[in-house]
Protein backbone atom coordinates (compact mmCIF):
# COMPACT_ATOMS: atom_id res chain seq x y z
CA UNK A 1 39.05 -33.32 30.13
CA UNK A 2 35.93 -31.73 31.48
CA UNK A 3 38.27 -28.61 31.66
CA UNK A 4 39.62 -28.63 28.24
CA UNK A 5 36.24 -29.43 26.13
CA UNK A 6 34.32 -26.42 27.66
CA UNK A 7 37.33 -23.72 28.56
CA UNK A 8 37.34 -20.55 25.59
CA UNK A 9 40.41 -21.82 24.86
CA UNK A 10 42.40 -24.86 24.67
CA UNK A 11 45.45 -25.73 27.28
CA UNK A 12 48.67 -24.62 24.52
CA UNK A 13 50.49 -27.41 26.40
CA UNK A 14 49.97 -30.51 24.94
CA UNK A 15 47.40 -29.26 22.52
CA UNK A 16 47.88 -31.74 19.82
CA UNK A 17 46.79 -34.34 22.52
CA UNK A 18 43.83 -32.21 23.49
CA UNK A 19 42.49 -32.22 19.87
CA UNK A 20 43.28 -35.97 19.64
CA UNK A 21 40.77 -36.48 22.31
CA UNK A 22 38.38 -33.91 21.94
CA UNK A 23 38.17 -34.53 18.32
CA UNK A 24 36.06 -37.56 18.19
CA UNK A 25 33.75 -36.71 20.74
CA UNK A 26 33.17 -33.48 19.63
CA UNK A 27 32.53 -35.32 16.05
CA UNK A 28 30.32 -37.20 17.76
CA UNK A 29 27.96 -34.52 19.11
CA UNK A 30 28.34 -32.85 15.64
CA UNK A 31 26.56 -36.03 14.17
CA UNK A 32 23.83 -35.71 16.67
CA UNK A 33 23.74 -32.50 15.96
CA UNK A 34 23.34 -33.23 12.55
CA UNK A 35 21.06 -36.09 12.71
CA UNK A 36 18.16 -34.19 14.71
CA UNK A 37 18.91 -30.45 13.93
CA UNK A 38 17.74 -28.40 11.07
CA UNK A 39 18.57 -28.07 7.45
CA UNK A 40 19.04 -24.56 7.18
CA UNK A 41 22.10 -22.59 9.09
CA UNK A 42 22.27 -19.63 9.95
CA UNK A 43 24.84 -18.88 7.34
CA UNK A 44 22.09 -19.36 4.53
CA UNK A 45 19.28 -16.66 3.69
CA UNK A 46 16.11 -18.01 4.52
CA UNK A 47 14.06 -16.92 1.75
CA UNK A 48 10.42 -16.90 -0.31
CA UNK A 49 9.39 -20.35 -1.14
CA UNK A 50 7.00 -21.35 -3.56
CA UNK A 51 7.65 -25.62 -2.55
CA UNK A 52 10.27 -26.94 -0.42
CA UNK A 53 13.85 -27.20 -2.51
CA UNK A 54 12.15 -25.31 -5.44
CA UNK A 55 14.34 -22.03 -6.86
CA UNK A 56 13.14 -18.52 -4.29
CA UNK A 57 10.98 -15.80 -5.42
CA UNK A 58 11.63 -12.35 -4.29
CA UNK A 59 7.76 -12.41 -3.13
CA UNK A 60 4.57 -14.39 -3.18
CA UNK A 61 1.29 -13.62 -2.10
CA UNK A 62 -1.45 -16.08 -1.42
CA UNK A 63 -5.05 -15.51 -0.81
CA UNK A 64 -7.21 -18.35 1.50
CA UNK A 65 -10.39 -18.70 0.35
CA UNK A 66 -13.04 -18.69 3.13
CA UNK A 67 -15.17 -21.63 4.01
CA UNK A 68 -18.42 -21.22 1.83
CA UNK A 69 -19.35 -24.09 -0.09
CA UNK A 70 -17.41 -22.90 -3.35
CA UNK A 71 -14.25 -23.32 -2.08
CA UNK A 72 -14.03 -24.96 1.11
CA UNK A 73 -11.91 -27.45 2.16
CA UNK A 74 -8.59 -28.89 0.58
CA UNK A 75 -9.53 -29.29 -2.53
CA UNK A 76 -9.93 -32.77 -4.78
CA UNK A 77 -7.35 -35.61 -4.00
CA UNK A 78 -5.75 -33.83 -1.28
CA UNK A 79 -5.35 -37.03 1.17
CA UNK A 80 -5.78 -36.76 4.85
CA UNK A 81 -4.99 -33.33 6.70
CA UNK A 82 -2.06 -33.51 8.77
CA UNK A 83 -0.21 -30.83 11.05
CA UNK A 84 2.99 -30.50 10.01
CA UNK A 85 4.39 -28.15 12.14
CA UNK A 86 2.60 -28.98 15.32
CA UNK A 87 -1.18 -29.26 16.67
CA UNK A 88 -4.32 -31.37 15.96
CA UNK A 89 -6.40 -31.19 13.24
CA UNK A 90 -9.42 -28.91 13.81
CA UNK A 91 -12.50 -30.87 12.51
CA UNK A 92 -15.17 -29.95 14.40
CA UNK A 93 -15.98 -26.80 12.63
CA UNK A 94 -15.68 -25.95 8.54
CA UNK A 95 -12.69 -25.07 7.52
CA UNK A 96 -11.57 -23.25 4.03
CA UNK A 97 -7.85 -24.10 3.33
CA UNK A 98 -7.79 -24.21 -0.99
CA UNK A 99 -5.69 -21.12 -2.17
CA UNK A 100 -5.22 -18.67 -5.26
CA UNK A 101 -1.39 -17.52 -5.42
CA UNK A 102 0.90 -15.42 -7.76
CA UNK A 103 5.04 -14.78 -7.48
CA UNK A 104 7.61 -13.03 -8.56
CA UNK A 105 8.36 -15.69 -11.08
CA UNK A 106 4.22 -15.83 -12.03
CA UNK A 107 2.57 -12.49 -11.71
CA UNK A 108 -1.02 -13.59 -12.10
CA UNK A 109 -3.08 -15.59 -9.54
CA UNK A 110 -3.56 -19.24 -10.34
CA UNK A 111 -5.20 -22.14 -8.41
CA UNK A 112 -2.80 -23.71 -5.41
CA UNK A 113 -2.84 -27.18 -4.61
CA UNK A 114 -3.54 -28.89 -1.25
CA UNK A 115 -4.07 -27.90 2.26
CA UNK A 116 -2.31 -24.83 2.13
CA UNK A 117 0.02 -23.88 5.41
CA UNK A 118 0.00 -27.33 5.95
CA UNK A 119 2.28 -29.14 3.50
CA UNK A 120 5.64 -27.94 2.40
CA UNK A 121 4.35 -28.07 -1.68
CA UNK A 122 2.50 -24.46 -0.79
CA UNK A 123 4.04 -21.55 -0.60
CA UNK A 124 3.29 -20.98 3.05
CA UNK A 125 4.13 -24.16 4.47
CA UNK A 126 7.19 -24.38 2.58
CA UNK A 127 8.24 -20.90 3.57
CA UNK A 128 7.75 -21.30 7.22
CA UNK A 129 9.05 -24.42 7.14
CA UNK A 130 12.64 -22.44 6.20
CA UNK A 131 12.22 -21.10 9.76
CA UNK A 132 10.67 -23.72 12.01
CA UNK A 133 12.73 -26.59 11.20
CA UNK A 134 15.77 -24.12 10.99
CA UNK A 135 18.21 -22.46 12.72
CA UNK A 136 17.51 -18.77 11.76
CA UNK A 137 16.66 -15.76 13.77
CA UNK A 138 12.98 -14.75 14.11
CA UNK A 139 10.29 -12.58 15.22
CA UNK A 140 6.83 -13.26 15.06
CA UNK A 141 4.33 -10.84 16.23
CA UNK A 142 0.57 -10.97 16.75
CA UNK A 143 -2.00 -8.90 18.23
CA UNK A 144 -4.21 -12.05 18.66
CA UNK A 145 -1.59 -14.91 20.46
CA UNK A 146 -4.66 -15.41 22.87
CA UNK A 147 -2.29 -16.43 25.96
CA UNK A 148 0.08 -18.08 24.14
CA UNK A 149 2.59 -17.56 24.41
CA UNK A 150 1.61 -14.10 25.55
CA UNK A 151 -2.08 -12.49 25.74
CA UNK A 152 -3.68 -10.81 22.95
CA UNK A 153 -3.76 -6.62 23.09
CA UNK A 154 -6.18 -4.05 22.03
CA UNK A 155 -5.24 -0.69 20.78
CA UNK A 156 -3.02 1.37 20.75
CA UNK A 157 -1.29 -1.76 20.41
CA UNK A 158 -1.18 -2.78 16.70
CA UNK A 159 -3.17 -4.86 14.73
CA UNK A 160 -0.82 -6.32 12.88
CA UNK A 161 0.46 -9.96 12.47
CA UNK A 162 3.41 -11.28 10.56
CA UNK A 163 6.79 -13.15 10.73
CA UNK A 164 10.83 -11.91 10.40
CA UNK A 165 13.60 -14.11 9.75
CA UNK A 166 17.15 -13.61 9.05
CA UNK A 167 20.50 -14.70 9.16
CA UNK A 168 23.34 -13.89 10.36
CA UNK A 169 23.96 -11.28 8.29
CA UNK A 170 20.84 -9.64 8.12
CA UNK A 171 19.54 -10.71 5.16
CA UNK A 172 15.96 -12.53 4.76
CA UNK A 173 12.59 -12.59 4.52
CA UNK A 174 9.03 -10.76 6.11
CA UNK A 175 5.69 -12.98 5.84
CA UNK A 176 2.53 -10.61 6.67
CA UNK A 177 -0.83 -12.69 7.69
CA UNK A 178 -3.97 -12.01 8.62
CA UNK A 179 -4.11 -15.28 10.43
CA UNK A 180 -5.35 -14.41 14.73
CA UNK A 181 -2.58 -17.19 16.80
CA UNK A 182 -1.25 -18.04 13.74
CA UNK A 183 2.19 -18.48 13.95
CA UNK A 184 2.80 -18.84 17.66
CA UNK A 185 6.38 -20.36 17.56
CA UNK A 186 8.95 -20.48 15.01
CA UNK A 187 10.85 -22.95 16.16
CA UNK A 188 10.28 -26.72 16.64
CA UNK A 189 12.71 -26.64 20.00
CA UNK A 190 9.58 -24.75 21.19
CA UNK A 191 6.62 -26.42 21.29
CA UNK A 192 3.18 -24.65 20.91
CA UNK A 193 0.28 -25.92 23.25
CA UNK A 194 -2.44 -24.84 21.35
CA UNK A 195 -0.93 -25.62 17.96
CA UNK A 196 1.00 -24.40 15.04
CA UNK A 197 -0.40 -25.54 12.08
CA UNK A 198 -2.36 -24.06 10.00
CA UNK A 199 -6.23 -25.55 10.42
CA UNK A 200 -4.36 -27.21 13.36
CA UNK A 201 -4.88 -24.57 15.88
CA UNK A 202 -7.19 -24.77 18.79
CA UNK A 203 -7.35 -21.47 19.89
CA UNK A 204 -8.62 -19.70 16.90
CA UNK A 205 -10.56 -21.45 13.57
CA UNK A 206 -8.56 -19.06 11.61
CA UNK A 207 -9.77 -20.93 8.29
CA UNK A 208 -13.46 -20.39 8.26
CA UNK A 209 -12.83 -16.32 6.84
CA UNK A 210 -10.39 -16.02 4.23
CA UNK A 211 -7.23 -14.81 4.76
CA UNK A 212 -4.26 -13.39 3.20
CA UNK A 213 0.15 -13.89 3.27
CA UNK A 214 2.64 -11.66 1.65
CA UNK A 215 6.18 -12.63 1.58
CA UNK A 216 9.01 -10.86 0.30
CA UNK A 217 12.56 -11.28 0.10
CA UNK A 218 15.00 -9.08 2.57
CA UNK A 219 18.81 -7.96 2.29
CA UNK A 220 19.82 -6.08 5.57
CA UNK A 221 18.69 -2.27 4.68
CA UNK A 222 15.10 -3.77 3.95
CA UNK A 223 15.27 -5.65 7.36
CA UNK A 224 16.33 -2.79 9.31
CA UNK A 225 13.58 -0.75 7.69
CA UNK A 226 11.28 -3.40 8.59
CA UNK A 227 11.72 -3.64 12.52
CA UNK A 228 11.82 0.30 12.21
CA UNK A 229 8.40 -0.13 11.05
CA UNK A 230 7.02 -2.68 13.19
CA UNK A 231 8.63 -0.31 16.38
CA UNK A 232 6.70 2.34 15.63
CA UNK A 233 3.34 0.24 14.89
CA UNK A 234 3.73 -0.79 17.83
CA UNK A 235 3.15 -4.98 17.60
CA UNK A 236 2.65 -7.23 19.83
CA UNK A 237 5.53 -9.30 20.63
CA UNK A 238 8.12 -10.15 23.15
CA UNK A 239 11.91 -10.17 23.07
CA UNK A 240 12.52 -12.33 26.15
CA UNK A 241 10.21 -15.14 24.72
CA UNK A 242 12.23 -17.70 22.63
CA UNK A 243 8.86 -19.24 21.27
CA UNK A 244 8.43 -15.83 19.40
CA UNK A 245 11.69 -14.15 19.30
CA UNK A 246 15.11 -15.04 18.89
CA UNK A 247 17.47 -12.58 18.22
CA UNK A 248 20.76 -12.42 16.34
CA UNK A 249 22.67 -11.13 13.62
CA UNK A 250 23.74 -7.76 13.31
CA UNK A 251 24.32 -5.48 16.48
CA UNK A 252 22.00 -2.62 14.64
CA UNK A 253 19.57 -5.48 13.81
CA UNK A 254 19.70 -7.26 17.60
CA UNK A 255 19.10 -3.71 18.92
CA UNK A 256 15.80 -2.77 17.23
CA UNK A 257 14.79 -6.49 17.72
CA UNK A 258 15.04 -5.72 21.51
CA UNK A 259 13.29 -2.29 21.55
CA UNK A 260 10.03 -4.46 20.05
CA UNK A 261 7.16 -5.30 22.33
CA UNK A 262 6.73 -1.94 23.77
CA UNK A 263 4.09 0.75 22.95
CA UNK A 264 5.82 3.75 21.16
CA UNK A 265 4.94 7.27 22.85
CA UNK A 266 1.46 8.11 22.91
CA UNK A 267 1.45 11.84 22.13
CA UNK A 268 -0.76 14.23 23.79
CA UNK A 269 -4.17 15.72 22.67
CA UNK A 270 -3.13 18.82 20.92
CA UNK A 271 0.92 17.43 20.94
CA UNK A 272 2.70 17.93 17.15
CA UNK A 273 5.20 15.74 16.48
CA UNK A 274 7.28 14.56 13.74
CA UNK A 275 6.03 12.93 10.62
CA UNK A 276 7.52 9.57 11.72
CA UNK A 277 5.12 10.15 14.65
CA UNK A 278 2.52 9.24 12.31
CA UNK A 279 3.81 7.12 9.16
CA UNK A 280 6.60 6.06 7.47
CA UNK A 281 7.40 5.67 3.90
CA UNK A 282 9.89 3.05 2.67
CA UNK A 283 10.99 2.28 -1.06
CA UNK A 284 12.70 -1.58 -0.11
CA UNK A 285 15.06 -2.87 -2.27
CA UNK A 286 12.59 -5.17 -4.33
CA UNK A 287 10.21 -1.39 -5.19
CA UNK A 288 8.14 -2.59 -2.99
CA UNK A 289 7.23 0.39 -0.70
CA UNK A 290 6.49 -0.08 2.91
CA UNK A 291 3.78 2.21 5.03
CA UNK A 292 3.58 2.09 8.66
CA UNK A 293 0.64 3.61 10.12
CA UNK A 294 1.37 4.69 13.96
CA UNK A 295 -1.34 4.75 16.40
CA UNK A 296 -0.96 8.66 16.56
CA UNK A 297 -2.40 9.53 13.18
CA UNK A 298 -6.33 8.35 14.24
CA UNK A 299 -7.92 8.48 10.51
CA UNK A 300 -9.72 5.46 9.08
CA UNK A 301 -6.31 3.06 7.42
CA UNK A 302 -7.20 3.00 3.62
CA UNK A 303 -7.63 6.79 3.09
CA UNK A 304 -4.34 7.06 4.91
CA UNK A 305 -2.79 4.78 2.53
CA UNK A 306 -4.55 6.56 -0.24
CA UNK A 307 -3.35 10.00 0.78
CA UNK A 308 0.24 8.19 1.03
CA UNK A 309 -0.06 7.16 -2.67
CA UNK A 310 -0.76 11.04 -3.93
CA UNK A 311 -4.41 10.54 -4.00
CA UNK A 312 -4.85 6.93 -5.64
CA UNK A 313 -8.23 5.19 -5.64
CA UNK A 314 -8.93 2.07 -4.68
CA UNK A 315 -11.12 -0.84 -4.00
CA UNK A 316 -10.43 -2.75 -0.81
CA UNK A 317 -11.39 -5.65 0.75
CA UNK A 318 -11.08 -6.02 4.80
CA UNK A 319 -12.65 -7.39 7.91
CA UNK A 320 -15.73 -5.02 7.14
CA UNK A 321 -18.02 -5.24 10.50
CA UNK A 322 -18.79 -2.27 13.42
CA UNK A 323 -18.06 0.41 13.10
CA UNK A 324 -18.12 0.66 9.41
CA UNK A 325 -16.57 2.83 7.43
CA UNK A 326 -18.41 2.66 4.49
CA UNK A 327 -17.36 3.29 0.44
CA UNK A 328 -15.99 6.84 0.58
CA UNK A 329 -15.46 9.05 -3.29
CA UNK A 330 -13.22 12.09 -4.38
CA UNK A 331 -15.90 14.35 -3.08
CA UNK A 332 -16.85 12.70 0.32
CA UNK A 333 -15.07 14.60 3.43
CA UNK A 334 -12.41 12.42 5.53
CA UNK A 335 -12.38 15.06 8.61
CA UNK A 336 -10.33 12.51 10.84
CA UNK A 337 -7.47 13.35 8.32
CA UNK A 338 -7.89 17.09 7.93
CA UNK A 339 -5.43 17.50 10.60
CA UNK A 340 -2.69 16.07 8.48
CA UNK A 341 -3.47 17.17 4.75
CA UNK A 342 -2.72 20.52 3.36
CA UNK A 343 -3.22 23.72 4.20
CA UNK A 344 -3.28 22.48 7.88
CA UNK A 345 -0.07 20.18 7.54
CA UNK A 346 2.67 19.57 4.77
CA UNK A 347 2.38 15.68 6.09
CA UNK A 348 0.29 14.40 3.12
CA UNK A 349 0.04 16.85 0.20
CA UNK A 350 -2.84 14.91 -2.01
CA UNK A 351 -6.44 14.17 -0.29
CA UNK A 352 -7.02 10.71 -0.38
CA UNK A 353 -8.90 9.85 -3.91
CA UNK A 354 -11.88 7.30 -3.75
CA UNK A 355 -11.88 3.88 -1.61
CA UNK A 356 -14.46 1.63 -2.33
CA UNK A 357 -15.12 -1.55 -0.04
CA UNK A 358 -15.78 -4.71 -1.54
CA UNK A 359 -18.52 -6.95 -0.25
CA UNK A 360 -18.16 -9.90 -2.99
CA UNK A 361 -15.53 -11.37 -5.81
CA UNK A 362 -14.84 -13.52 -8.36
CA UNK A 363 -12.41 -16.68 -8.46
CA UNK A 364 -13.25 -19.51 -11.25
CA UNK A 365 -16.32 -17.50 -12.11
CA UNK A 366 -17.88 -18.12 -8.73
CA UNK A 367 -18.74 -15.29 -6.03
CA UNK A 368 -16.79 -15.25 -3.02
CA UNK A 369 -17.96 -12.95 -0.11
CA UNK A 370 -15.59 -10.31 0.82
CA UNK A 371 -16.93 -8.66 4.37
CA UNK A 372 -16.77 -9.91 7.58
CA UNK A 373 -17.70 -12.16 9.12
CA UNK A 374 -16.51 -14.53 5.96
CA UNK A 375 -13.75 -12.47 4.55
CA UNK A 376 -10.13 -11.57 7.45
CA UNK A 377 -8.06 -10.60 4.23
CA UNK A 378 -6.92 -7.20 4.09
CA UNK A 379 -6.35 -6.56 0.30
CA UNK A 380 -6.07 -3.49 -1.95
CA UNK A 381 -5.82 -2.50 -5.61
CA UNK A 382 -5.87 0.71 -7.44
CA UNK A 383 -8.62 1.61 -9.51
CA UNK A 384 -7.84 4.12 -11.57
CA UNK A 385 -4.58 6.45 -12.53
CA UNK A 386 -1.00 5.07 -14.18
CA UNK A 387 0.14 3.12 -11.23
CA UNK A 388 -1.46 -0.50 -10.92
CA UNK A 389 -0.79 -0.73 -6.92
CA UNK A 390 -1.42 -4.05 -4.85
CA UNK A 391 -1.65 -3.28 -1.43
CA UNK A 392 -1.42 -6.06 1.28
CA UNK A 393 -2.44 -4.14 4.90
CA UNK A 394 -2.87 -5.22 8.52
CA UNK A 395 -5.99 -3.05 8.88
CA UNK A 396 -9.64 -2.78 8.36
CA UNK A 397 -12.05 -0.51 7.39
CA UNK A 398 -13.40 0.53 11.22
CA UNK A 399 -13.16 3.31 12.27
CA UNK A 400 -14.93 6.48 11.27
CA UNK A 401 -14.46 9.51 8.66
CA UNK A 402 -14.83 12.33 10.39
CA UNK A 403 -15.25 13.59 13.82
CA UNK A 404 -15.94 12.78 16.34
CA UNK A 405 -13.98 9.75 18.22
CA UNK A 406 -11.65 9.74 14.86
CA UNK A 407 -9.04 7.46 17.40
CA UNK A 408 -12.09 4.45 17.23
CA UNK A 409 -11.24 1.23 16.57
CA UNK A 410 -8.36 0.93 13.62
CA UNK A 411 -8.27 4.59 13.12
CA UNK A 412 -6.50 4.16 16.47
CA UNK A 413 -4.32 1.44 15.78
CA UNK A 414 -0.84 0.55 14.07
CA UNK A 415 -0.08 -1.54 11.08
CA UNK A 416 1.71 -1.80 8.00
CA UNK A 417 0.85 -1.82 4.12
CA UNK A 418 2.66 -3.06 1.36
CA UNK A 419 2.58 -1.76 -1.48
CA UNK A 420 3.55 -3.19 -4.91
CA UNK A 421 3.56 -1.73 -8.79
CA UNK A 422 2.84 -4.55 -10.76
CA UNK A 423 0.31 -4.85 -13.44
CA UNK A 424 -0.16 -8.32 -14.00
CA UNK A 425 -1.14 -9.07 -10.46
CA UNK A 426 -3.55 -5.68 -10.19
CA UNK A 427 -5.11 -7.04 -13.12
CA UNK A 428 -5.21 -10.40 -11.51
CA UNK A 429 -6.51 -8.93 -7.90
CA UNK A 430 -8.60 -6.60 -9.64
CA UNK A 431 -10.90 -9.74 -11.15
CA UNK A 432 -10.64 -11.63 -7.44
CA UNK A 433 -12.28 -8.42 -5.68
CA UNK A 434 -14.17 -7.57 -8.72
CA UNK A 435 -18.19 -7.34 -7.17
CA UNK A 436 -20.61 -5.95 -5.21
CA UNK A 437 -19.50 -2.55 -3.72
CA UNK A 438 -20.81 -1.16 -0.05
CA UNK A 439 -23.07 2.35 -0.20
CA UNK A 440 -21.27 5.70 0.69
CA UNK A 441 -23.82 5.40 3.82
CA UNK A 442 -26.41 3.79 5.22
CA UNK A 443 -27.44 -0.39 5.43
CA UNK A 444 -24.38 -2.07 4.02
């Protein structure tokens, strides 16, 4: 019997018996099976969620407010904070967990409801939920796991942080964060020690700074563009750790999933290589277009992504903190990038236009701070021209301008950017980051 259950396939003698026996036991286990596995197969897409069983978006974005007194918390009538996906509440310190959001569906930020990452009614709980409670294929990768399940990395490594899943056929989802240890496992076979939860995490209080999540839907192309990307950023992740990574699908997709978790060549001082040596340019199948930044091309991030966009100004806000680089216009002189802008290169045609950084916003006409050490979010929106570009981005403004030491801090890191065309939500992103601005030099 022992044989015949667990054998590739069947004894043809007497097979009609075989079944007879095997049938209810195997039954049986598919009951169990049923009973404590997950609703989702991998035969399903796992997709954008704005509430568990509510209708998928092709993206979402949510913005975490910080913990100042204007927002923090859960909100009114929220009930008692609970970890949902594994941990114990973090109450020692303040915590900021109310949320803005906008979709695909509603273009324009609006208040969320509840303790968000923490229920499935939000958009990120019910999202990840899809995933840990599932049985889809996933990668999560983050420069900040802090030992688990693997140690946190400095550059050239990436700074980047973010979530892949996908089923069997390739097609699903990305969520980018800005959350440090946040996810650590994305599966509930796999428990995390130090928590999985948002605001339920002991290694990092990832909710006193605001943060940010982008989600957006995935067929195959987009996915394979997508690990392409996050190859040649370099993240931090590792194929061999189930917690993190578990790989299926595709052959093409299982491939590049294995090749993550390594640094991508380094090239030499004075070494020319290819353009994908430096950054990639994606159009995905939603318009959304995808920028990875390789640790290679050591300018400061958002002139990068400015030069990328043929010049486009902007207004960002990031983790602004040592070393600064400060609000830079059309006139200021971004020598870290020289080596890759025309006449020295045919990499990036246009010089990067004007980037200001934003120290404060607006939400429910109340100012929110938007520099470190109260603001983690790294979020972009053009400022002037006949695009209206959101930009969601794994890097901050460190670094430095010009020489020398242009590979300092993020200049010298990977990451992505993405990049969407949508007017409604620049308008709406445009009022949350609408403030004070940082000088061109000087005190900030």
């Amino acid at each position: 019997m022992r044989r015949a259950l667990f054998s590739a396939d069947p004894p043809r003698a007497g097979h009609g018996a075989w079944r007879r026996r095997a049938g209810p036991l195997l039954a049986g286990l598919g009951l169990i099976v049923a009973a404590a596995g997950p609703a989702w197969s991998v035969s399903e897409q796992p997709v954008p969620l704005m509430s568990k069983g509510g209708a998928p978006v092709d993206w979402w974005f949510a913005f975490k407010f910080s913990s100042q007194d204007s927002f923090a918390g859960c909100g009114a009538d929220t009930g008692k904070r609970v970890c949902i996906f594994g941990g114990t509440v973090q109450a020692k310190d303040r915590f900021g967990q109310q949320f803005a959001v906008a979709s695909s569906r509603d273009n324009a930020l609006s208040q969320g409801k509840g303790c968000v990452g923490a229920t499935t009614t939000d958009p990120i709980g019910a999202t990840f939920d899809q995933v840990y409670n599932g049985n889809f294929n996933y990668v999560i990768w983050n420069d900040q796991f802090y030992g688990d399940p693997i140690r946190s990395n400095v550059a050239p490594w990436a700074h980047s942080k973010g979530l892949l899943a996908w089923n069997d056929a390739g097609e699903g989802f990305v969520m980018q964060v800005s959350t440090p240890s946040w996810p650590g496992s994305g599966s509930s076979r796999v428990k995390r020690k130090s928590g999985n939860t948002l605001g339920c995490v002991s290694s990092n209080n990832n909710l006193l700074a605001s943060q940010h999540f982008f989600a957006l839907k995935l067929d195959k192309s987009d996915l394979i563009k997508v690990l392409t990307a996050l190859q040649r950023a370099g993240v931090v992740t590792d194929p061999t750790k189930l917690q993190i990574v578990r790989n299926g699908g595709p052959e093409d997709v299982q491939e590049l999933v294995n090749e993550l978790g390594k640094l991508p060549p380094k090239l030499k001082a004075g070494e020319q290589g290819p353009q994908e040596a430096y950054f990639t340019k994606d159009e995905l199948s939603t318009h959304v277009v995808l920028i990875a930044k390789t640790a290679n091309l050591t300018a400061p991030p958002w002139q990068i992504v400015s030069a990328i966009l043929d010049g486009t100004a902007e207004r960002a806000a990031t983790w602004w903190l040592t070393p600064r680089i400060y609000t830079t216009t059309k006139a200021s002189k971004i020598g870290c990038l020289a080596p890759w802008l025309a006449p020295k290169s045919t990499m990036l045609k246009t010089a990067p236009g004007p980037v200001a950084i934003a120290l404060t916003g607006t939400w429910k006409d109340k100012e929110i701070k938007l520099n470190a050490t109260t603001n983690h979010a790294k979020i972009g929106v053009s400022t002037a021209g006949d695009h209206h570009y959101v930009i969601f981005g794994d890097l901050n403004q460190q670094g430095t301008a010009s020489p020398p030491d242009c590979g300092k801090s993020q200049n010298g890191r990977g990451g992505l950017f993405f990049v969407l065309d949508n007017k409604a939500l620049a308008d709406s992103v445009t009022d949350l980051v609408d403030g004070d601005t940082a000088l061109t030099k000087g005190k900030p």
